[in-house]
N, C-alpha and C. Protein backbone atom coordinates (compact mmCIF):
# COMPACT_ATOMS: atom_id res chain seq x y z
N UNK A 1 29.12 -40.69 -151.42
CA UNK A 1 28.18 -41.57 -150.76
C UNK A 1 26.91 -40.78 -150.41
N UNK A 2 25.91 -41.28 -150.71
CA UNK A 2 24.10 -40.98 -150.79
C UNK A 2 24.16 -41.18 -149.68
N UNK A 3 23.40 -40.94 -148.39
CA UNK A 3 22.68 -41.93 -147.45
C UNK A 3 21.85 -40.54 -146.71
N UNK A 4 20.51 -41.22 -145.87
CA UNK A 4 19.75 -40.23 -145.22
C UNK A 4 20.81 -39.38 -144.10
N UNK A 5 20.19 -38.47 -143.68
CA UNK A 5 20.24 -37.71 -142.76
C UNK A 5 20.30 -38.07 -141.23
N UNK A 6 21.94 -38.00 -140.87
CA UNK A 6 21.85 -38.43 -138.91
C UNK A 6 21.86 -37.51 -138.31
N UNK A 7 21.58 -36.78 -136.79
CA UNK A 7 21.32 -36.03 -135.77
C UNK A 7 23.20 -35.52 -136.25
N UNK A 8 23.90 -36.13 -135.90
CA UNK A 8 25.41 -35.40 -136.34
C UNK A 8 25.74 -34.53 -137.48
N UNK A 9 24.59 -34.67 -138.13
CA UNK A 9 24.89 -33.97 -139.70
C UNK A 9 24.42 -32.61 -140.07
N UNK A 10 23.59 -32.39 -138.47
CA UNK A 10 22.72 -30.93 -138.44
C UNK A 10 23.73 -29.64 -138.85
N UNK A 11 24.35 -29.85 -138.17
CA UNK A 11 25.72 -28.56 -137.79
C UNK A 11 26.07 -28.25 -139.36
N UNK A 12 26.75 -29.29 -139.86
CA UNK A 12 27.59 -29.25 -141.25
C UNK A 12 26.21 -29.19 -142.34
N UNK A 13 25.06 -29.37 -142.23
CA UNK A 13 23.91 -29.06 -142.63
C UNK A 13 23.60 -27.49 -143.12
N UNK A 14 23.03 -27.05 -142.12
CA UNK A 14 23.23 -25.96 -141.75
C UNK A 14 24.03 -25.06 -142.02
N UNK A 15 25.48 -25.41 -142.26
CA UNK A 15 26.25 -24.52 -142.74
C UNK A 15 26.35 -24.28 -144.11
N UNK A 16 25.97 -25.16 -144.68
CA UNK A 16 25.63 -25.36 -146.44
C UNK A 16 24.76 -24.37 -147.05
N UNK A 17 23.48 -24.63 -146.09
CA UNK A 17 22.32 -23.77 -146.23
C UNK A 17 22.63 -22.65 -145.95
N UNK A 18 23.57 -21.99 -144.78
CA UNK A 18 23.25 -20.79 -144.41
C UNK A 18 23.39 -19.47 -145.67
N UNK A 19 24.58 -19.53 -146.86
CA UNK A 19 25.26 -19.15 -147.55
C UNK A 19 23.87 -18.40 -148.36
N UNK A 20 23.38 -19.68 -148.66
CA UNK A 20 21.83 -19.34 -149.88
C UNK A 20 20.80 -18.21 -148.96
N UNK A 21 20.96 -18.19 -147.39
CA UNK A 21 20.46 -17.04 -146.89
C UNK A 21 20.99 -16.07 -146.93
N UNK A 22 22.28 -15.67 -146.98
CA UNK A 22 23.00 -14.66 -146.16
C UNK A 22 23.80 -13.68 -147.42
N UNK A 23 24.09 -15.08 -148.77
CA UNK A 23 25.05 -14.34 -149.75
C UNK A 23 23.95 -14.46 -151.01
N UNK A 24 23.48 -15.66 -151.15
CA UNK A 24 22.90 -15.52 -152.46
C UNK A 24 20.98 -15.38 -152.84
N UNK A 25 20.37 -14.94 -151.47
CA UNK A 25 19.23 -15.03 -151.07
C UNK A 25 18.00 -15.72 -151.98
N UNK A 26 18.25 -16.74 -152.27
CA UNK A 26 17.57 -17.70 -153.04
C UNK A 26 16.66 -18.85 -152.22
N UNK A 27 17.07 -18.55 -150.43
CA UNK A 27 16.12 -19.63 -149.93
C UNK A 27 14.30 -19.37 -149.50
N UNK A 28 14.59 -17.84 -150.05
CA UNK A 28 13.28 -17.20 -149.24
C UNK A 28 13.24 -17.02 -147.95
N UNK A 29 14.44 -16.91 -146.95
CA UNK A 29 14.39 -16.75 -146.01
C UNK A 29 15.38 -15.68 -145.38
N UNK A 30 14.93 -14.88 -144.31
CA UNK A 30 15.64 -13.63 -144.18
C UNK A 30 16.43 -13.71 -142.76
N UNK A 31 16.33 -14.69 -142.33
CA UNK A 31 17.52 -15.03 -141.01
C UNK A 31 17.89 -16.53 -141.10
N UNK A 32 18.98 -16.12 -140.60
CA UNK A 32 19.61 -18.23 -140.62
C UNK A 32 18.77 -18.10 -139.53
N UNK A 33 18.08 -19.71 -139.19
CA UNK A 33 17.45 -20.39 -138.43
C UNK A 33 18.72 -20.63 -137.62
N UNK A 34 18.22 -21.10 -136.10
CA UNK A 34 19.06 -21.69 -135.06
C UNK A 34 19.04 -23.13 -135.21
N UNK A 35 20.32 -24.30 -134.80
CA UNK A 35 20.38 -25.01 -134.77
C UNK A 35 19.54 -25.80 -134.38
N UNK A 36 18.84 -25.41 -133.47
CA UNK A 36 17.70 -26.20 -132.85
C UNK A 36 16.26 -25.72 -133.99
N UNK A 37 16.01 -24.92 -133.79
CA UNK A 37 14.84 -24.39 -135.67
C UNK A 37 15.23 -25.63 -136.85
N UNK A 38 16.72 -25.58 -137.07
CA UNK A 38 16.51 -26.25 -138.18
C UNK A 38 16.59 -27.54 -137.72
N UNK A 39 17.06 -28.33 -136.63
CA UNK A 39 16.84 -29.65 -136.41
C UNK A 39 15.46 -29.96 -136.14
N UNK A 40 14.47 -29.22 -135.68
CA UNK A 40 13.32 -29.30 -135.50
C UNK A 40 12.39 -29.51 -137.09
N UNK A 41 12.98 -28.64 -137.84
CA UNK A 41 12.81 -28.56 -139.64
C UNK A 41 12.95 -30.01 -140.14
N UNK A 42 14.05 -30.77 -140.01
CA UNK A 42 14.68 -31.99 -140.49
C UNK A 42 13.80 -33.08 -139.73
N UNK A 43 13.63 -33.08 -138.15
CA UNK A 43 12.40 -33.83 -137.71
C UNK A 43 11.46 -34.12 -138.26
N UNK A 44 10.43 -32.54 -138.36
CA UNK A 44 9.28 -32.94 -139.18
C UNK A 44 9.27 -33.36 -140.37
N UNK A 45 10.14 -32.70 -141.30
CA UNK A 45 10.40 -33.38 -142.66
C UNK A 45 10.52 -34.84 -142.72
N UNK A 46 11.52 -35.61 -141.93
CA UNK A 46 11.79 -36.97 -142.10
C UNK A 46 10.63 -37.62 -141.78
N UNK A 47 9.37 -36.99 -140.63
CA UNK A 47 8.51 -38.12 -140.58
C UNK A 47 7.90 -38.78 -141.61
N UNK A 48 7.95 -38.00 -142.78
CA UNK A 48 6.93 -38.79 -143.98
C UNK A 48 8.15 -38.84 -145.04
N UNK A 49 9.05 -37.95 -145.33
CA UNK A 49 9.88 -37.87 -146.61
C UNK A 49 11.38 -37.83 -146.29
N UNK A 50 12.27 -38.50 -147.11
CA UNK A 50 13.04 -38.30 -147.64
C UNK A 50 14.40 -37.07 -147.44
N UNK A 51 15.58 -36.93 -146.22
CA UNK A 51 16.20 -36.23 -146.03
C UNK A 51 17.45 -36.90 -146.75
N UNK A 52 18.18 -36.57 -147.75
CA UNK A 52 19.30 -37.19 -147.72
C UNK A 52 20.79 -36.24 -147.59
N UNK A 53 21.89 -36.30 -147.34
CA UNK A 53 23.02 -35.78 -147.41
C UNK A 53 23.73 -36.73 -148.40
N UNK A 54 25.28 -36.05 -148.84
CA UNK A 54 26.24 -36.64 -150.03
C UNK A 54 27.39 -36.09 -148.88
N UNK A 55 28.40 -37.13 -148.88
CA UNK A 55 29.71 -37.42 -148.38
C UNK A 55 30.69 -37.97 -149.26
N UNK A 56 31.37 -36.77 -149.45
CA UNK A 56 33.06 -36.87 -150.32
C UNK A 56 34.36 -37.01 -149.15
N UNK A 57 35.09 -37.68 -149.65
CA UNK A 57 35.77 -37.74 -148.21
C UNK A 57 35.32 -37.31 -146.85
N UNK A 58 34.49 -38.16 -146.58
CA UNK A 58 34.06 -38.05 -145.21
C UNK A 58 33.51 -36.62 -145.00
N UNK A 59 33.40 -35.71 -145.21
CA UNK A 59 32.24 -34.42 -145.59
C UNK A 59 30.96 -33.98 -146.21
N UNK A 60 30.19 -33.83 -145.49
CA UNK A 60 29.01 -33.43 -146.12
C UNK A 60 29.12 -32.29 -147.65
N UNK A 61 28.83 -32.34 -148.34
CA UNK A 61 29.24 -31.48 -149.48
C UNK A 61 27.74 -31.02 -150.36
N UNK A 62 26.52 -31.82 -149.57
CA UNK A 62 25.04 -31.38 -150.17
C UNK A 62 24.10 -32.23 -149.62
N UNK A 63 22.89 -31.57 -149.77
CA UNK A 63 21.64 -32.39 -149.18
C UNK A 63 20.59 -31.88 -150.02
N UNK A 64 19.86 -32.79 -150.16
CA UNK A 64 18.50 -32.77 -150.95
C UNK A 64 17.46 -33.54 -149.61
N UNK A 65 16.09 -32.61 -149.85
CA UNK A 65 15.28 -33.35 -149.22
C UNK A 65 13.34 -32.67 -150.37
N UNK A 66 12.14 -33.79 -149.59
CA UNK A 66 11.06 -33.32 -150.76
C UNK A 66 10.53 -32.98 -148.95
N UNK A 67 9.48 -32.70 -149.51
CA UNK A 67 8.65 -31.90 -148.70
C UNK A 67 7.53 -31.92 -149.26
N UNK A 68 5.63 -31.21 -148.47
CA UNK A 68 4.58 -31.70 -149.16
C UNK A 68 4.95 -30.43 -150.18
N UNK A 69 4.08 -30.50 -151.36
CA UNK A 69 4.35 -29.68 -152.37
C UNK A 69 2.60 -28.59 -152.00
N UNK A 70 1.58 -29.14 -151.86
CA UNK A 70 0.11 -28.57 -151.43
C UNK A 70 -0.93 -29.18 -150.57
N UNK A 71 -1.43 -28.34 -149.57
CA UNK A 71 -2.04 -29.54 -149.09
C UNK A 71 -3.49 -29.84 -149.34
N UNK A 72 -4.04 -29.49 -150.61
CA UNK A 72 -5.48 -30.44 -151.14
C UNK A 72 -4.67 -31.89 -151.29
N UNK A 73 -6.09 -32.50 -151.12
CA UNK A 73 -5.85 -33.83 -151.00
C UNK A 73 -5.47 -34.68 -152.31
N UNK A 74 -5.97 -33.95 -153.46
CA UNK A 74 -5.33 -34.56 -155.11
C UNK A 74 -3.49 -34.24 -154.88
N UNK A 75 -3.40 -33.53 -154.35
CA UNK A 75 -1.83 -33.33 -154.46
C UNK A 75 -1.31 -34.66 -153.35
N UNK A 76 -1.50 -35.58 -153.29
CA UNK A 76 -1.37 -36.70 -151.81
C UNK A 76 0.26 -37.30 -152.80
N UNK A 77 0.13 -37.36 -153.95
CA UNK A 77 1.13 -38.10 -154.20
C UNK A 77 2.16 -37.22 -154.99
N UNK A 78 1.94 -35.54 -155.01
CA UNK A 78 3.03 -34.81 -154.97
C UNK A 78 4.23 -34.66 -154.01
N UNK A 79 5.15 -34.22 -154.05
CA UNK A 79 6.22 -33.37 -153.25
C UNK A 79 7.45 -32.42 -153.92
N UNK A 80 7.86 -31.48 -153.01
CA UNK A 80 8.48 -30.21 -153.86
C UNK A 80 9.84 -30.66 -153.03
N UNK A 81 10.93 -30.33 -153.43
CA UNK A 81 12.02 -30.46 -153.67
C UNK A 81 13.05 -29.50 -152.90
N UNK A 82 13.95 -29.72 -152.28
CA UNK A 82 14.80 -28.73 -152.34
C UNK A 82 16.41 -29.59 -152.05
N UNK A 83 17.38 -28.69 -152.55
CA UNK A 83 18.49 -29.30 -152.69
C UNK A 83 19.51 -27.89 -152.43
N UNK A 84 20.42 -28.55 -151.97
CA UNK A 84 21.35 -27.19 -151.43
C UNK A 84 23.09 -27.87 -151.05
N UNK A 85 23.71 -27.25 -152.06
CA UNK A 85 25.35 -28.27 -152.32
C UNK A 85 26.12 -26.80 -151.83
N UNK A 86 27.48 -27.43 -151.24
CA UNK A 86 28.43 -26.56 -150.69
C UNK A 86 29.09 -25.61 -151.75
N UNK A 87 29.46 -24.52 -151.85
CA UNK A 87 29.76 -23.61 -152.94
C UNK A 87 30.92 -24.41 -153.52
N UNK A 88 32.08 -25.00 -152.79
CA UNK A 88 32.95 -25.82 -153.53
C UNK A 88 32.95 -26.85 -154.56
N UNK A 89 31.74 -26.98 -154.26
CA UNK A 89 30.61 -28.52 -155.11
C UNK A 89 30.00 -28.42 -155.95
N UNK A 90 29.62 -27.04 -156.36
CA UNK A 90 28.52 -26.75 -157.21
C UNK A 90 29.35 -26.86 -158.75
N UNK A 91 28.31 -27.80 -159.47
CA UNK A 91 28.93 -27.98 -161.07
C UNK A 91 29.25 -29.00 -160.96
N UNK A 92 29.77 -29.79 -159.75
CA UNK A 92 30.38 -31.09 -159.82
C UNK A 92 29.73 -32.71 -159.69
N UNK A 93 28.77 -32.31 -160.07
CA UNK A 93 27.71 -33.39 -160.32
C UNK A 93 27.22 -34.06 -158.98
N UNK A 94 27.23 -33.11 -157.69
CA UNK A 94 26.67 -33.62 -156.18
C UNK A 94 25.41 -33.57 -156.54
N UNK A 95 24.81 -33.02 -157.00
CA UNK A 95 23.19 -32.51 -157.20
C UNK A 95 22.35 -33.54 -157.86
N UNK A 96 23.20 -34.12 -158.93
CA UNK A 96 22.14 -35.19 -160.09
C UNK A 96 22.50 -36.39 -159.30
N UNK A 97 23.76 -36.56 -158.06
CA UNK A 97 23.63 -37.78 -157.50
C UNK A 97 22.55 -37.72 -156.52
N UNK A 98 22.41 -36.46 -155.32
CA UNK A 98 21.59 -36.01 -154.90
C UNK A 98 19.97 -36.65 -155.49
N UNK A 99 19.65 -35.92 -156.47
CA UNK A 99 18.79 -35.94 -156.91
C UNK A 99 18.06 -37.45 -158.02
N UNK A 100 19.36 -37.96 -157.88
CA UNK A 100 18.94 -39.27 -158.77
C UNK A 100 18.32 -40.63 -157.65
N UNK A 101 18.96 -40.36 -156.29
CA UNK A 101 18.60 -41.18 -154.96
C UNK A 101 16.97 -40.22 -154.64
N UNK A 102 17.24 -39.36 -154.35
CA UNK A 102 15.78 -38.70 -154.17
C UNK A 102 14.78 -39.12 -154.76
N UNK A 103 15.16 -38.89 -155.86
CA UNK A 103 13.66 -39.29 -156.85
C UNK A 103 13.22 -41.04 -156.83
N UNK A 104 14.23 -41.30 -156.47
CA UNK A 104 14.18 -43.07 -156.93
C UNK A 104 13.67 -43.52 -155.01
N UNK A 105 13.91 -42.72 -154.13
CA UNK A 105 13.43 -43.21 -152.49
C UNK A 105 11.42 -42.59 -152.79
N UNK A 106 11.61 -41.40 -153.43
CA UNK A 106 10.37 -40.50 -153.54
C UNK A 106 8.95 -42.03 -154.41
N UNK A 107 9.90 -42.41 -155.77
CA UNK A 107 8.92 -43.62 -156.63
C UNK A 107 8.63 -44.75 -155.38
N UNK A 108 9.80 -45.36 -154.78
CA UNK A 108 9.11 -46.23 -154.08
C UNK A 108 8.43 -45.79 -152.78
N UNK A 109 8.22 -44.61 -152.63
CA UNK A 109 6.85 -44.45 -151.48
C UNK A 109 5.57 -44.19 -152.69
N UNK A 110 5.70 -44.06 -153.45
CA UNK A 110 4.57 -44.01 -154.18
C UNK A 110 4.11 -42.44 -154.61
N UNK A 111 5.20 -41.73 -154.55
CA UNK A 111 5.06 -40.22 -155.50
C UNK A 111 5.19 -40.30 -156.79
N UNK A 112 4.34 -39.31 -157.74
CA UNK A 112 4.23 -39.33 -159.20
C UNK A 112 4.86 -38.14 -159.47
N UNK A 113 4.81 -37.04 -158.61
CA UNK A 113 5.11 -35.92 -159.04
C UNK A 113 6.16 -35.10 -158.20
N UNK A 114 7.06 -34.11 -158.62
CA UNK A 114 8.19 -33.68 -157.98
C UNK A 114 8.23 -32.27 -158.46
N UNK A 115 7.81 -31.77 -157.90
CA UNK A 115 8.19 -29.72 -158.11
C UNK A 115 9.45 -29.33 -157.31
N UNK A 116 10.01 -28.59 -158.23
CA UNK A 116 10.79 -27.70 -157.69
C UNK A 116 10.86 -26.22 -158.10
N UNK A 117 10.48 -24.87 -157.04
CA UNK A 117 10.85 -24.02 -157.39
C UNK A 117 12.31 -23.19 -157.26
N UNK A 118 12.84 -21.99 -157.87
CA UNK A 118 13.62 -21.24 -157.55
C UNK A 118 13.65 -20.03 -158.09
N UNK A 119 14.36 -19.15 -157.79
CA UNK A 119 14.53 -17.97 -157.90
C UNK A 119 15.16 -17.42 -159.41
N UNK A 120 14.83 -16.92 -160.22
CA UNK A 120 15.78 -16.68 -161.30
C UNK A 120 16.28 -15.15 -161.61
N UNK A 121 17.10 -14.80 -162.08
CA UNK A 121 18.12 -15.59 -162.88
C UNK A 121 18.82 -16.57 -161.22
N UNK A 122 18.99 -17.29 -161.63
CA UNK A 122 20.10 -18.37 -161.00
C UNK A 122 20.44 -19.48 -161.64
N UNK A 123 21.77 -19.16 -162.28
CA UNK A 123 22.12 -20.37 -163.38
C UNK A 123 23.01 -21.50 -162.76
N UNK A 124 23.59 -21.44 -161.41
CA UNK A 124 23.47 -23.07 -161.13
C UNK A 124 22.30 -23.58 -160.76
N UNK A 125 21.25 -23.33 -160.44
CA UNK A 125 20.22 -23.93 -159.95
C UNK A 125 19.14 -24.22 -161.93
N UNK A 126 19.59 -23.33 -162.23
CA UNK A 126 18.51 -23.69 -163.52
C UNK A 126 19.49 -24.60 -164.73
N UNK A 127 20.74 -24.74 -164.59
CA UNK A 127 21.69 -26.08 -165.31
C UNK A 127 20.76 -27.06 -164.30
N UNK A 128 21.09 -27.23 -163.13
CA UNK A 128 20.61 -28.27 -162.64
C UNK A 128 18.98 -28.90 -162.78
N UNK A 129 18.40 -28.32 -162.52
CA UNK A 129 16.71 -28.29 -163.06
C UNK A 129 16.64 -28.56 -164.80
């Protein structure tokens, strides 16, 4: 199950993400954020875009959300991407469901364009891309 992002989902959020800081350093970031940092993160994000989580038996198992991609004003109908699935999940097609709701919430606000960067070599992230 697709659906946005609730205040309950920070914790199990968070723990998804922390991994890509700590084991596989692919988020660009060099400390896990505090619970309150990253709920503050998910705030501002949701005011304009798109947070979603995926629930397999009742568990969070991935989240995708866009974000602005630049801020000149020709880029108004860009946004950049990021997506981040539980190590148990990865390969198992959470990501293209992820990402097939994303893109389709992203068309009806009226985005044309969708970047995503990452780090390479990283070959689950570049199967998925």
């Amino acid at each position: 199950m697709i659906r946005l992002i609730e205040p309950e989902d920070v914790q199990r959020v968070l723990g998804i993400y922390t991994p890509y800081i700590t084991k596989y350093n692919t988020s660009f970031e060099y400390e896990v954020p505090t619970l309150e940092e990253f709920q503050q993160r998910i705030a501002n994000i949701t005011e304009q875009y798109p947070w979603l989580v995926c629930k397999k038996d009742g568990v969070i198992v991935g989240y995708a959300y866009a974000g602005q991609h630049r801020a000149r004003t020709a880029y108004q109908w860009s946004v950049e991407s990021a997506i981040y699935i539980a190590e148990d999940f990865c390969g198992k097609g959470v990501g293209r469901l992820l990402y097939t709701k994303l893109f389709e919430l992203l068309k009806q606000q009226g985005y044309m364009n969708v970047f995503a960067g990452m780090t390479a070599p990283n070959e689950r992230s570049e199967r998925l891309h």
